[in-house]
Protein backbone atom coordinates (compact mmCIF):
# COMPACT_ATOMS: atom_id res chain seq x y z
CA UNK A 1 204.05 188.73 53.64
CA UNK A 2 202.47 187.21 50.51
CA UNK A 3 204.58 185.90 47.63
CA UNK A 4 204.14 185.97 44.16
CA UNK A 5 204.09 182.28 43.84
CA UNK A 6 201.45 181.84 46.83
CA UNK A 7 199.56 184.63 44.90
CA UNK A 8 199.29 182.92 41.37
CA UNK A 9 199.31 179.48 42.47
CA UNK A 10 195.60 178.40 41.20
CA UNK A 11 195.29 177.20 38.18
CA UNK A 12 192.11 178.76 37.49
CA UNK A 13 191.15 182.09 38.35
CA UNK A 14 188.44 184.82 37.67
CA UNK A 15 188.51 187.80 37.00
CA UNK A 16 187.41 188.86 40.52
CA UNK A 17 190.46 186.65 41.65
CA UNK A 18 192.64 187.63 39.33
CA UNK A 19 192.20 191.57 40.88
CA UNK A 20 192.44 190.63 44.46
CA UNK A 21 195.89 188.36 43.74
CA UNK A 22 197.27 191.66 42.36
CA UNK A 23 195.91 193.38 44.93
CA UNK A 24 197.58 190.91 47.50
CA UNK A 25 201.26 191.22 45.05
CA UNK A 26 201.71 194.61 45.39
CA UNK A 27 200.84 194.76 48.73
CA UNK A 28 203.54 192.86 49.21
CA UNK A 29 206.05 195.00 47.18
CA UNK A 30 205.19 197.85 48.94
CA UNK A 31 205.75 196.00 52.22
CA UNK A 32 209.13 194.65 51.48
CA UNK A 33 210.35 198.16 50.15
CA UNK A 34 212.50 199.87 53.10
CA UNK A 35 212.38 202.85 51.52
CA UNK A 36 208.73 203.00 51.19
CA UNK A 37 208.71 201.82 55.01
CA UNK A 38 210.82 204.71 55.72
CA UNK A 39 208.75 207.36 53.91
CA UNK A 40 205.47 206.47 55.66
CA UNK A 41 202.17 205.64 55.20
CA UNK A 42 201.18 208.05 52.53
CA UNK A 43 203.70 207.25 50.29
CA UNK A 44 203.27 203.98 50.61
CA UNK A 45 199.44 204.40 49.39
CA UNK A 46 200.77 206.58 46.32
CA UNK A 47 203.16 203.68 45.41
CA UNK A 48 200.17 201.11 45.80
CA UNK A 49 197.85 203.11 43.63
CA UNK A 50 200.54 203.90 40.82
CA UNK A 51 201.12 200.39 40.82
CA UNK A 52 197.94 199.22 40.51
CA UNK A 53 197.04 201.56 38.24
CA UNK A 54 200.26 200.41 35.98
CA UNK A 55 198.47 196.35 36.69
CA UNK A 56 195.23 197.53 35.11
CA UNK A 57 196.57 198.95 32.04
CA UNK A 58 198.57 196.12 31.09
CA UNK A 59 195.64 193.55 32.38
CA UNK A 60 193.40 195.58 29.74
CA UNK A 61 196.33 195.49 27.04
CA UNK A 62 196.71 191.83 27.68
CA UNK A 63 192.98 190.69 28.05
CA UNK A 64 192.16 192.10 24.84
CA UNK A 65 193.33 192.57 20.52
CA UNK A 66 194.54 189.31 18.60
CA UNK A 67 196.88 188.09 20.65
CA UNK A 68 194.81 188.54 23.94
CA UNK A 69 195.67 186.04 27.20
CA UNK A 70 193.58 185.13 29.66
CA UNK A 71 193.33 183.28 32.90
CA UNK A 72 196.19 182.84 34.63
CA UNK A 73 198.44 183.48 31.66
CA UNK A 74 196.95 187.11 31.36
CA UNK A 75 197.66 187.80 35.39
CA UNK A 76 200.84 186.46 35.05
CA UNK A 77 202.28 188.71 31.86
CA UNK A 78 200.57 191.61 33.36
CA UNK A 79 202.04 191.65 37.38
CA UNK A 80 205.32 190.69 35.41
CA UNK A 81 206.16 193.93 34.79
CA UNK A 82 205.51 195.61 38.05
């Protein structure tokens, strides 16, 4: 199972990084949820997808305006939530 710490733990990543360390993080939530376990395998996906989906908006809130973030700062604020 992949942490969160083992998942942001470069100090520099790109975007292409950035999307597969979220990938890898909520892999990893929906792996350590029982429930989820106990559901099955499509569930599971669903959960996966609405949390991914939930990553990208606030990636695209936070990676953009005024106050944008970016690099690790911008993964970090935006998987913080999920």
């Amino acid at each position: 199972m992949t942490t969160a710490t083992e998942t942001l733990s470069p100090a520099a990543l790109t975007e292409r990084e950035h999307m597969a360390a979220a990938r890898r993080f909520i892999a990893a939530i929906v792996a350590g949820d029982q429930l989820i376990r106990l559901l099955g395998e499509p569930h599971a996906l669903a959960e996966a997808e609405r949390l991914w989906d939930q990553f990208l908006e606030r990636y695209g809130a936070v990676t953009s305006g005024p106050y944008a973030r970016h690099g690790p700062d911008a993964l970090r604020i935006a998987l913080s939530g999920i």
